[in-house]
Protein backbone atom coordinates (compact mmCIF):
# COMPACT_ATOMS: atom_id res chain seq x y z
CA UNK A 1 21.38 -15.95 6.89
CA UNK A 2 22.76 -12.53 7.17
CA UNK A 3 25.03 -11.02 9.21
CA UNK A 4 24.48 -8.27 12.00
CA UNK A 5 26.45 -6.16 14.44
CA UNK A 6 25.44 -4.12 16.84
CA UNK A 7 26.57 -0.29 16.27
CA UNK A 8 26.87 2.83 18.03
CA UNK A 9 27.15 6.07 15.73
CA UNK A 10 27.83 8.99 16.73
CA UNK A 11 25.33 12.04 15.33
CA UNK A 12 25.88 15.29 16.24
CA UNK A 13 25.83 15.53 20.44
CA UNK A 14 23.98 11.71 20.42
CA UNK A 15 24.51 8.31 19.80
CA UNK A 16 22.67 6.82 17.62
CA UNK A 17 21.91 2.51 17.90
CA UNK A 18 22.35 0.89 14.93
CA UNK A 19 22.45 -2.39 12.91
CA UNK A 20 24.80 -3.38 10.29
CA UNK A 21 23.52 -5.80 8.39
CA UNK A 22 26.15 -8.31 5.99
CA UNK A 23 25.46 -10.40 3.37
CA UNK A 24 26.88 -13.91 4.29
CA UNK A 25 27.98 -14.72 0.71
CA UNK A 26 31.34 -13.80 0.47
CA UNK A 27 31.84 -9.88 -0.74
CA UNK A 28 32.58 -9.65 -4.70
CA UNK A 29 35.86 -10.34 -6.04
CA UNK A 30 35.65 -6.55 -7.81
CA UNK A 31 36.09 -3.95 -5.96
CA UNK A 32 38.51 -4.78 -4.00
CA UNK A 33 36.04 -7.46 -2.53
CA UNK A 34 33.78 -4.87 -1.18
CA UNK A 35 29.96 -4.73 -0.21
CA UNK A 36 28.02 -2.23 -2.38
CA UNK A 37 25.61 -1.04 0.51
CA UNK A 38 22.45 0.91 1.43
CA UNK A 39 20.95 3.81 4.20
CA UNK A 40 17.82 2.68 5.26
CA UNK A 41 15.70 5.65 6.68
CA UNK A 42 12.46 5.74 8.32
CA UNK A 43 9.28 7.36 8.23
CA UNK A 44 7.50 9.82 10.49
CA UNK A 45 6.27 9.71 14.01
CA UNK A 46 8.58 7.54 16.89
CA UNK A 47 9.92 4.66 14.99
CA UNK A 48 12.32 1.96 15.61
CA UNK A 49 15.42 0.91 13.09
CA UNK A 50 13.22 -1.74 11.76
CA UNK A 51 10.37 0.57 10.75
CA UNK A 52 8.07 -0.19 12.92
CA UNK A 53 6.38 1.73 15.60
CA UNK A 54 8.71 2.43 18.58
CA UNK A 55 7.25 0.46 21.56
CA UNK A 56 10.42 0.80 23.52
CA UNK A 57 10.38 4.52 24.42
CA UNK A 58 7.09 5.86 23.47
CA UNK A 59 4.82 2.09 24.13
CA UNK A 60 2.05 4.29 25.41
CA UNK A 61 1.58 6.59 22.59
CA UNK A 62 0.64 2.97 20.33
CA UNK A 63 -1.77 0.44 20.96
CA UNK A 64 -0.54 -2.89 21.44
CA UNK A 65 0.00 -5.57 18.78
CA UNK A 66 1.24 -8.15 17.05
CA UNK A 67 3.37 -7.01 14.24
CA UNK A 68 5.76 -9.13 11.93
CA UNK A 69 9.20 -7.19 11.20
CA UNK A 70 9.19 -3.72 10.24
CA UNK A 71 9.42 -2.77 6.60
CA UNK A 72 13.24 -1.63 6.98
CA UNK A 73 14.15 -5.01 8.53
CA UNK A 74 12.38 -6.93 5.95
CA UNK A 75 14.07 -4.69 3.65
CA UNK A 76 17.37 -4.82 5.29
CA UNK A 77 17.21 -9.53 5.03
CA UNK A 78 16.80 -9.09 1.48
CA UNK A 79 19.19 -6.76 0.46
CA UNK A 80 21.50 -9.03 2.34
CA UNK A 81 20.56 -12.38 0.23
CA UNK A 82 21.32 -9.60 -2.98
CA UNK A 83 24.94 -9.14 -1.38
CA UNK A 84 24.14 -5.58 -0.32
CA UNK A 85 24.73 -4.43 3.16
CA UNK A 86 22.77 -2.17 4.95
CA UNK A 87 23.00 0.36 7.75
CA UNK A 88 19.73 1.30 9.46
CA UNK A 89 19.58 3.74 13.02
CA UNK A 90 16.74 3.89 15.50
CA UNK A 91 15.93 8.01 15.49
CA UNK A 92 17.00 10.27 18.42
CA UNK A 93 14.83 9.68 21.34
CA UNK A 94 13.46 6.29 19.90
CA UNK A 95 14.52 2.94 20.70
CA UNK A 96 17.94 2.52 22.10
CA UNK A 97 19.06 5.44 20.82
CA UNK A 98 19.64 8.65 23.12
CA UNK A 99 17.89 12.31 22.64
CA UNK A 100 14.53 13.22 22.67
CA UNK A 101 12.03 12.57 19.21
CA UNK A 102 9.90 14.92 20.21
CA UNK A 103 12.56 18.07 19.68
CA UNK A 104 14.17 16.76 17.10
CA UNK A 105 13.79 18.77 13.87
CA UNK A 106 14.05 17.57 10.39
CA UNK A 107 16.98 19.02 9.74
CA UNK A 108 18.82 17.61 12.35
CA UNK A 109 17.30 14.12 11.06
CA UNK A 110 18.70 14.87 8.07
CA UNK A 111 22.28 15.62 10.02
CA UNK A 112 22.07 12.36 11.62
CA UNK A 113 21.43 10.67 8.15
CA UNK A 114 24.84 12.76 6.89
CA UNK A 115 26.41 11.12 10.07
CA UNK A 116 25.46 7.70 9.47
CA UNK A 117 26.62 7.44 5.91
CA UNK A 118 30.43 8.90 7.93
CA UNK A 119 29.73 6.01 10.03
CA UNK A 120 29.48 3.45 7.03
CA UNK A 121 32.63 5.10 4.92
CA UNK A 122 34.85 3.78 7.95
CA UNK A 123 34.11 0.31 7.32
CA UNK A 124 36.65 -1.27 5.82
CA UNK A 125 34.00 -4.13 4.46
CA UNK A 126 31.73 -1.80 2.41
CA UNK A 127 32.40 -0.32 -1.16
CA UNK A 128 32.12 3.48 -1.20
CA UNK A 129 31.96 4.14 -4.92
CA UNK A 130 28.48 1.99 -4.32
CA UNK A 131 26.15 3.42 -2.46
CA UNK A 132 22.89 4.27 -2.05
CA UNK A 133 19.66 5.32 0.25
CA UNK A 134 16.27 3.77 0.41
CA UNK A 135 13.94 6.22 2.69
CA UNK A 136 10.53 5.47 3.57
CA UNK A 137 7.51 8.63 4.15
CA UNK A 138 9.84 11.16 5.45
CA UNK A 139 12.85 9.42 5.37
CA UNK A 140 12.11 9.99 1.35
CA UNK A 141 12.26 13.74 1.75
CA UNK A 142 15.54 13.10 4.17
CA UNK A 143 17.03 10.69 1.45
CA UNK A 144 16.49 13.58 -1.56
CA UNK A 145 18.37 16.32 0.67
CA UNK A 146 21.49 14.07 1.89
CA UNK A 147 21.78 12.67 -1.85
CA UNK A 148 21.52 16.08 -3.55
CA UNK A 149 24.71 17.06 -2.10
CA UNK A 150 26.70 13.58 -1.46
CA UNK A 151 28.56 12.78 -5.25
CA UNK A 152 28.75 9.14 -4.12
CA UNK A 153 25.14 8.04 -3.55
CA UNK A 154 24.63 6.46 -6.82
CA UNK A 155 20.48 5.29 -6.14
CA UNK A 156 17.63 5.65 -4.38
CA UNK A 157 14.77 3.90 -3.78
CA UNK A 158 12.08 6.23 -1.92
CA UNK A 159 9.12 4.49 -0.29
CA UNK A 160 5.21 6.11 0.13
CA UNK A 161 7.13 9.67 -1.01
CA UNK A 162 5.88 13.10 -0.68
CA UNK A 163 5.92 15.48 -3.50
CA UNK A 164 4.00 18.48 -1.75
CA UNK A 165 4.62 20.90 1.38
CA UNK A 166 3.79 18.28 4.35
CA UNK A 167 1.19 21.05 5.32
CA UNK A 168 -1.02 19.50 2.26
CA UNK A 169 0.52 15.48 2.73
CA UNK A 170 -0.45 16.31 6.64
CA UNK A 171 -3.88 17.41 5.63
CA UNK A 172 -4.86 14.89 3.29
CA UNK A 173 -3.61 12.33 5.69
CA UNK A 174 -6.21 12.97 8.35
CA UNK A 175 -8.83 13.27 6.24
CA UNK A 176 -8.42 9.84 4.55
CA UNK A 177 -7.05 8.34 8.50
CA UNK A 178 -10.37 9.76 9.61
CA UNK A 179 -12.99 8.72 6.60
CA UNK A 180 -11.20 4.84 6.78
CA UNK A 181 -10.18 5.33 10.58
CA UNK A 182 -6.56 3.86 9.46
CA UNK A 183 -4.22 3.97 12.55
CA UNK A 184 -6.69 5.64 14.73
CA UNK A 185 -6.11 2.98 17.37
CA UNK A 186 -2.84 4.86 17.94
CA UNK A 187 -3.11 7.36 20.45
CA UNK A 188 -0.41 9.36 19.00
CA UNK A 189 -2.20 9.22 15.63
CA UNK A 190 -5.56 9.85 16.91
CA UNK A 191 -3.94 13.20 19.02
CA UNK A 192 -1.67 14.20 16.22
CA UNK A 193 -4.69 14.15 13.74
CA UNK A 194 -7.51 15.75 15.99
CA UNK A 195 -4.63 18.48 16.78
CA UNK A 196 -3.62 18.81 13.26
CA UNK A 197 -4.74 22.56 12.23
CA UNK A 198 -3.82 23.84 16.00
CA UNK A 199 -0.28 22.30 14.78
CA UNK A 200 -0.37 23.68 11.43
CA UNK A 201 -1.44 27.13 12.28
CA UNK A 202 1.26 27.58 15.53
CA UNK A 203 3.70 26.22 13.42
CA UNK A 204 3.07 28.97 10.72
CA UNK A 205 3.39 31.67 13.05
CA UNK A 206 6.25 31.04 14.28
CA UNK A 207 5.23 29.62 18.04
CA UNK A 208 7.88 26.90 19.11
CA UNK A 209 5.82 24.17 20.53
CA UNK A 210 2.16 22.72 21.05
CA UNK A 211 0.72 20.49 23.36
CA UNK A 212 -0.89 17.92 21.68
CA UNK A 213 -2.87 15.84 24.37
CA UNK A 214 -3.06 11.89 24.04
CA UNK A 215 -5.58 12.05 26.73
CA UNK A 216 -7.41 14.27 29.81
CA UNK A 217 -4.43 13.34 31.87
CA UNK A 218 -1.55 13.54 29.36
CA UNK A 219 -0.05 15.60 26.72
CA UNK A 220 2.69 15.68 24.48
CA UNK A 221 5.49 18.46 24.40
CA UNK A 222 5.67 18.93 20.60
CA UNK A 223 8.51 21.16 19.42
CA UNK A 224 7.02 22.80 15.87
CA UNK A 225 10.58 23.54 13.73
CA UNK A 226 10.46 20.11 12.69
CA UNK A 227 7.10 21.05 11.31
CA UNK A 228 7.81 24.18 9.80
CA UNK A 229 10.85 22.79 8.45
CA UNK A 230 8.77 19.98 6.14
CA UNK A 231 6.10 22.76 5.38
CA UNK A 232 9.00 25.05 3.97
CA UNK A 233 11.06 21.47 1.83
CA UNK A 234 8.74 20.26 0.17
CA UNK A 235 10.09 17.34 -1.54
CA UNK A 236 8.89 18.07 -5.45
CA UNK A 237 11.68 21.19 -4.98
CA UNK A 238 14.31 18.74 -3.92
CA UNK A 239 13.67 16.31 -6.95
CA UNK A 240 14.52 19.01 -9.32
CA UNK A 241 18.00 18.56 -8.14
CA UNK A 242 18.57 14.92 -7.78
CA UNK A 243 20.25 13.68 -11.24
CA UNK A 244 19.74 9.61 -9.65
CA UNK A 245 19.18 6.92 -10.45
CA UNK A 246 15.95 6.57 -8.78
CA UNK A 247 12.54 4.17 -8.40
CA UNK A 248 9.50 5.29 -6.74
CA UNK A 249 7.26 2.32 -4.60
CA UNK A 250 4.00 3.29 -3.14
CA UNK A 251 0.78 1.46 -1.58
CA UNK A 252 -2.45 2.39 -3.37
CA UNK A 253 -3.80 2.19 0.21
CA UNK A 254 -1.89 4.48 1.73
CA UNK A 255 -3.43 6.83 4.13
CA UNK A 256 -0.49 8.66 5.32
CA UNK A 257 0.61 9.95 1.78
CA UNK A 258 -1.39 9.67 -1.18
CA UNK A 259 -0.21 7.69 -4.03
CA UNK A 260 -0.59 10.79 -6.67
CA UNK A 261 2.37 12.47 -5.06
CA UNK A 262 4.18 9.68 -6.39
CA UNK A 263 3.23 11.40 -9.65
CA UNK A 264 3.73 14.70 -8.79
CA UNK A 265 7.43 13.58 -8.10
CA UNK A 266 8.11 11.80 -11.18
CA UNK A 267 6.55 14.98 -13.10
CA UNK A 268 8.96 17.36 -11.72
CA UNK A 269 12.46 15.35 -12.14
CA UNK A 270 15.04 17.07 -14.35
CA UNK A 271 14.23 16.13 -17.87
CA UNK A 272 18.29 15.13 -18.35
CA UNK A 273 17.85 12.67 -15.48
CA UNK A 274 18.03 8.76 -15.52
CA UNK A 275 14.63 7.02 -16.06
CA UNK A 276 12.38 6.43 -13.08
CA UNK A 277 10.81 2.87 -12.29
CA UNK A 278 7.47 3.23 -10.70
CA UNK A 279 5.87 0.43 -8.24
CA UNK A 280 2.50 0.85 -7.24
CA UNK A 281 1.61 -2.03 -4.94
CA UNK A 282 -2.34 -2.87 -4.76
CA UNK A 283 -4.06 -3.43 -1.34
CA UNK A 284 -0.87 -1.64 0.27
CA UNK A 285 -0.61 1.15 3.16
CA UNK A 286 1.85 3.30 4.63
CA UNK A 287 4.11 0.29 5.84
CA UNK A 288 3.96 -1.88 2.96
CA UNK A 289 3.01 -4.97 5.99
CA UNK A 290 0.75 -6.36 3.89
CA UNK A 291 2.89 -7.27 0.65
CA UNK A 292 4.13 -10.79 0.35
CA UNK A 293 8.18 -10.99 0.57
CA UNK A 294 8.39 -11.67 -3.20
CA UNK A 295 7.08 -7.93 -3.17
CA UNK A 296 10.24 -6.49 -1.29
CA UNK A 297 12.57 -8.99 -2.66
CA UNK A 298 11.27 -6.89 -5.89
CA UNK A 299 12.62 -3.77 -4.45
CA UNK A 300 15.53 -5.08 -2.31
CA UNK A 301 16.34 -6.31 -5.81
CA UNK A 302 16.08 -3.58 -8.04
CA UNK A 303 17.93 -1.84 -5.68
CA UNK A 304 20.99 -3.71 -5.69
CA UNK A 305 21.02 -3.77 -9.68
CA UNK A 306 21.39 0.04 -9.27
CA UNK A 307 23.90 0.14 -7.37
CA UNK A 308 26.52 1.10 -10.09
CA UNK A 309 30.17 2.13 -9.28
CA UNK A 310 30.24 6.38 -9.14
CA UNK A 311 33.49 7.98 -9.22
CA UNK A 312 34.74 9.25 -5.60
CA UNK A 313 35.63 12.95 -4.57
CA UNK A 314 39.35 12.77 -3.57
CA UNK A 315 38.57 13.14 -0.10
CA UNK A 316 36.54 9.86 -0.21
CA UNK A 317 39.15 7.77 -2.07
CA UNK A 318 41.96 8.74 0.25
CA UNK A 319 39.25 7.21 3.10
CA UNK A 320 38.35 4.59 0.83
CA UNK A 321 42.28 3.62 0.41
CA UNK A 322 42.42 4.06 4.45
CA UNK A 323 40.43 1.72 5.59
């Protein structure tokens, strides 16, 4: 069984809760003995650290349920039992971590992502010439901007990936959640989805927040730079600067991001970049809950083959030779 500990990082004027997750094999005798190791980052809407919806802070925006372990924790187990470690941070405002999700921008996500790969570089147990980030739906998008300008990140592995504006990925999404009535039972969902173009078009000029109400009584403060932020990134810009190692997964049933932006993202790499591995999982959504563990063992897997020693800035060897 792996090994966790329980982790406070510090992100901009938060802290962030996190788990650190060892491999209980013994680390590598290269190295220096050191665990190569992985950012795990979320997708969209109030999640926990394990991927899952956050029922700890926001438990009345989602319907209850029954729900195995998120995708990230899943993902986090078998990276383990392929001697990587893993870092992975419940978002501001969401779990046990402090700040508000609801006025959190992406940008600042993609701070706190910058903050929690800091918080991994001090630990003496991890390898910093190996590294990489696995993001899932937005925490794709987050994963391309920290990697484009961090020398060290070596692979990614980006999970049910946008390639266009999120104004399109946003209004594809309700159409297919509405024709197949995926995640409706959500209340958050449902408001988010019905509210959609009153979000879009506020967003666009400018306005800085919307009330989206979940019901006749209540209504949700939604701050719109986060918004406008993912209309103005979209991620098939980003790609054209990532020169990765990189492997795209998707679920053929995914009605939060349609598999063809997979496509659109592997069109527009760099030409001089590595070669992309493409997984396109049948009968799989957003989450990837439905694949078998021999599916993520895949990617946890072909991850951790990736994970290929990069040569260090000096400023990260002289922490590297630190700690």
């Amino acid at each position: 069984m792996p090994r966790t500990e329980e982790l406070s990082v510090r992100a901009g004027d938060v802290e962030l809760a996190a788990t650190l997750t060892l491999p209980d094999a013994a680390p590598p005798a290269d190295r220096r003995g050191r665990y190569p190791n992985v950012l795990l980052l979320g997708s969209w809407l109030p999640r926990t650290r394990d991927g899952g919806w956050d029922r700890v802070r926001h438990a009345a925006w989602f319907a209850p349920a029954e729900e195995g372990p998120g995708i990230l924790a899943r993902l986090a187990e078998t990276l383990a039992a392929h001697g990587v470690a893993s870092l992975r941070c419940d978002p501001r405002g969401c779990g046990a971590s402090e700040g508000v999700w609801e006025s959190t921008s992406l940008f600042t996500r993609i701070d706190d992502a910058r903050d929690a790969l800091g918080a991994m570089r001090s630990r003496s147990e991890l390898d910093l010439s190996r590294a990489g980030i696995l993001g899932h739906g937005e925490g794709a998008a987050i994963a391309m901007s920290v990697a484009i300008g961090d020398p060290a990140i070596g692979a990614l592995t980006l999970v049910g990936a946008a390639a266009r504006s999120y104004r399109d990925v946003l209004r594809r999404g309700v159409a297919e959640r509405g024709r197949r009535g995926i995640d409706r039972q959500h209340r958050i969902v449902a408001a988010v989805d019905r509210a959609s173009e009153e979000l879009i078009e506020l967003a666009d000029r400018g306005e800085a927040a919307c009330g989206v109400p979940l019901d006749a009584e209540t209504s949700v403060h939604l701050e719109l730079d986060g918004l406008r932020q993912a209309f103005g990134t979209p991620p098939r810009a980003l790609i054209t600067m990532l020169n990765r190692s990189l492997t795209l997964v998707h679920g053929a049933d995914d009605a939060w991001v349609d598999p063809s932006e997979s496509e659109l993202l592997l069109q527009a790499r760099p030409h001089a970049a590595p070669a992309v591995r493409q997984l396109a999982i049948p009968g799989a959504g957003h989450d990837l809950a439905e694949v078998p563990d021999a599916t993520i063992d895949e990617i946890a897997a072909d991850l951790a083959a990736r994970l290929e020693p990069r040569e260090l800035p000096p400023v990260l060897i002289a922490i590297s030779e630190m700690s």
